[in-house]
Protein backbone atom coordinates (compact mmCIF):
# COMPACT_ATOMS: atom_id res chain seq x y z
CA UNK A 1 3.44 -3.78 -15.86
CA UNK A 2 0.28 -3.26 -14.10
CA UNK A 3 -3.05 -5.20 -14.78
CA UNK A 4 -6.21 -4.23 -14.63
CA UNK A 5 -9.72 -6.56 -14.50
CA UNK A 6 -11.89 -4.64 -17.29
CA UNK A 7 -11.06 -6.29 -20.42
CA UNK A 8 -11.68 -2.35 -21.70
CA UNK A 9 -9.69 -0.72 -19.42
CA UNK A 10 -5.14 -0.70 -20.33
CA UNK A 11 -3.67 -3.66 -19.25
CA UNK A 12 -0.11 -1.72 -18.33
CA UNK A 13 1.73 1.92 -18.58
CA UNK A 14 5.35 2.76 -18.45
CA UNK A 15 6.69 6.20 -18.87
CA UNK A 16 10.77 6.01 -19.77
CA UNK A 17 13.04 8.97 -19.08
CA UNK A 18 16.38 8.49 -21.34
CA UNK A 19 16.85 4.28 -21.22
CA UNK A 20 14.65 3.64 -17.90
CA UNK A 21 11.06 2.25 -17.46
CA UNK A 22 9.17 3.69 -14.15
CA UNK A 23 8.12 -0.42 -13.96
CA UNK A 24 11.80 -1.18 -13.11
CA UNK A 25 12.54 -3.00 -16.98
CA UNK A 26 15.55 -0.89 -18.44
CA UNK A 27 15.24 0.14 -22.34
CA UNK A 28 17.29 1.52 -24.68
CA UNK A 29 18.37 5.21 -24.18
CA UNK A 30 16.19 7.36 -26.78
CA UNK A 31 16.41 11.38 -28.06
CA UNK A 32 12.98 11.58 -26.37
CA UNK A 33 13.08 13.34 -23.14
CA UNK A 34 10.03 11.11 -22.03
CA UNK A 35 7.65 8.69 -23.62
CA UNK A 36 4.56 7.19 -21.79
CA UNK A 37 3.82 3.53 -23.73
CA UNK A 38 0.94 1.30 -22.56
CA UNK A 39 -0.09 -2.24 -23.65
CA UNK A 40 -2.17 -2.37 -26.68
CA UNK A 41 -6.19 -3.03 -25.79
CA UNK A 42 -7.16 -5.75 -28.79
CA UNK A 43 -10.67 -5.48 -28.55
CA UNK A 44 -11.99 -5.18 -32.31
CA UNK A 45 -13.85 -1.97 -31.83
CA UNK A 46 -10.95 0.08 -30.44
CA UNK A 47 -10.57 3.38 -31.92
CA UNK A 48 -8.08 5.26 -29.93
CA UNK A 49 -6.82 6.40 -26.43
CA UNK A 50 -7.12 9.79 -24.19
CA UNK A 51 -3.69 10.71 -22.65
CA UNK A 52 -4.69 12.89 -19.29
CA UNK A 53 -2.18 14.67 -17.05
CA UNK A 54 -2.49 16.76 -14.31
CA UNK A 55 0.61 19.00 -13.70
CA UNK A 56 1.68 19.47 -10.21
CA UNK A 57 3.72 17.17 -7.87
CA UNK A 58 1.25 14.48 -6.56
CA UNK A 59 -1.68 15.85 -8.45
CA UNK A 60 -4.68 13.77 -9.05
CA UNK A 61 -5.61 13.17 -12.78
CA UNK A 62 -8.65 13.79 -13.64
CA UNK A 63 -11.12 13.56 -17.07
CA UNK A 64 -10.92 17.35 -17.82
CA UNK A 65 -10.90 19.51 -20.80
CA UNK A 66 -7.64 20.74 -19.16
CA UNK A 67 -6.18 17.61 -18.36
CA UNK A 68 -6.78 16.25 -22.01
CA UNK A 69 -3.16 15.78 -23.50
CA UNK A 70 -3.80 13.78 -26.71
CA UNK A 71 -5.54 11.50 -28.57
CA UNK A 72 -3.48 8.61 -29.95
CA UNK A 73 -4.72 6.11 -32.49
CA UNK A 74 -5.17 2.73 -32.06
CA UNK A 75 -1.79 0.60 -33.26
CA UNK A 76 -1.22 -2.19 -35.00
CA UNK A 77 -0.93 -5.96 -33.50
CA UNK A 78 2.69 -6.04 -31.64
CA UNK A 79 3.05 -2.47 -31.41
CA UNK A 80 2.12 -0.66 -28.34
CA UNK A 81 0.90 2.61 -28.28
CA UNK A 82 2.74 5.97 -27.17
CA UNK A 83 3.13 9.07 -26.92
CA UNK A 84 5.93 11.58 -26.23
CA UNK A 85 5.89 14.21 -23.74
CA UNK A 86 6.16 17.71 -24.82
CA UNK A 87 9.33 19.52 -22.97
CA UNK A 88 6.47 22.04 -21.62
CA UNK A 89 5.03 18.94 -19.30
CA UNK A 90 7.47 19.48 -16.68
CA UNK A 91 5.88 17.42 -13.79
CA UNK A 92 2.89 15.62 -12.63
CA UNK A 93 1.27 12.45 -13.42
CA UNK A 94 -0.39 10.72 -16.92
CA UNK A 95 -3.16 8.35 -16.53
CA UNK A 96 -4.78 7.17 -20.38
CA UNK A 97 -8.29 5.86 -21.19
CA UNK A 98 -9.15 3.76 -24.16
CA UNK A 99 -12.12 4.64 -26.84
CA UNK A 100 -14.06 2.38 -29.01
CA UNK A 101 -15.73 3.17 -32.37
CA UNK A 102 -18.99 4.10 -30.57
CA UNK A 103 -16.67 6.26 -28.46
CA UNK A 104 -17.91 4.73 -24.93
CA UNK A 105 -14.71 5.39 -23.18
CA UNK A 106 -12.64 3.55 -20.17
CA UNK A 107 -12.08 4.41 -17.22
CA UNK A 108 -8.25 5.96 -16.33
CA UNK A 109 -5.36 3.78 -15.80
CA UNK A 110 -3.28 3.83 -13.03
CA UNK A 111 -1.64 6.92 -12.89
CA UNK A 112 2.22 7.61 -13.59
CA UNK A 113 4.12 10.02 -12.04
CA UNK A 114 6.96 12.20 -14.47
CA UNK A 115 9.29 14.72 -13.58
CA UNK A 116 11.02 16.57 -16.40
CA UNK A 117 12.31 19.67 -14.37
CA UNK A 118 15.38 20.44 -14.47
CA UNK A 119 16.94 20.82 -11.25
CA UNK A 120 18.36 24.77 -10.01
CA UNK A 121 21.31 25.92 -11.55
CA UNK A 122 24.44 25.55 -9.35
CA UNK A 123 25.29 28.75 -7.47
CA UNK A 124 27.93 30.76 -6.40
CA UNK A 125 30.82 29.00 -8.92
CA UNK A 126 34.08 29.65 -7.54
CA UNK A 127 37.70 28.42 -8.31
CA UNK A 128 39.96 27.42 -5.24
CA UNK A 129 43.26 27.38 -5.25
């Protein structure tokens, strides 16, 4: 995973599509179509994290109204945060940003690219003989 300087800034995200990790680790094949996870920030004061998304292929993510996704809570020691991707999020890329109690927020991960849409539907189906 990646790492980043700011001790309040994410120290890694993944996104996994049905058993495989975008940072190359393989996990376990899951119902979830896709579910972005990130490495805990253990600063005392955390509160939660933004997820952000943009929605087009190579799009930029940006801190919109828009582009807000989700909020997700902070998480327990050992468990890292996530959040799955609603089937309507076909492509684009997810960045996150972490909030404290005061709510003085990070700045956005790296961002992850996803693709969820489902290729064309195969044409002109014939039988030979």
């Amino acid at each position: 995973s990646m790492q980043l300087n700011s001790l309040s800034r994410l120290a890694g995200v993944g996104v996994i599509f049905a058993g495989l990790c975008l940072s190359g680790m393989l996990m376990p094949p899951t119902a979830d179509a896709a579910t972005v996870t990130w490495d805990r920030n253990a600063e005392s004061d955390m509160q939660d994290y933004q997820v952000w998304a943009c929605e087009t292929v190579n799009c930029v993510v940006v801190k919109s109204q828009a582009n807000l996704k989700a909020t997700v809570p902070q998480t327990a020691t050992g468990t890292a945060p996530r959040w799955v991707l609603p089937a309507t999020l076909l492509e684009g890329s997810i960045a996150i940003s972490a909030r404290d109690q005061s709510l003085n927020e990070s700045g956005l991960s790296v961002p992850v690219p996803f693709d969820q849409q489902p290729p064309a539907v195969p044409s002109n189906p014939r039988l030979t003989p």
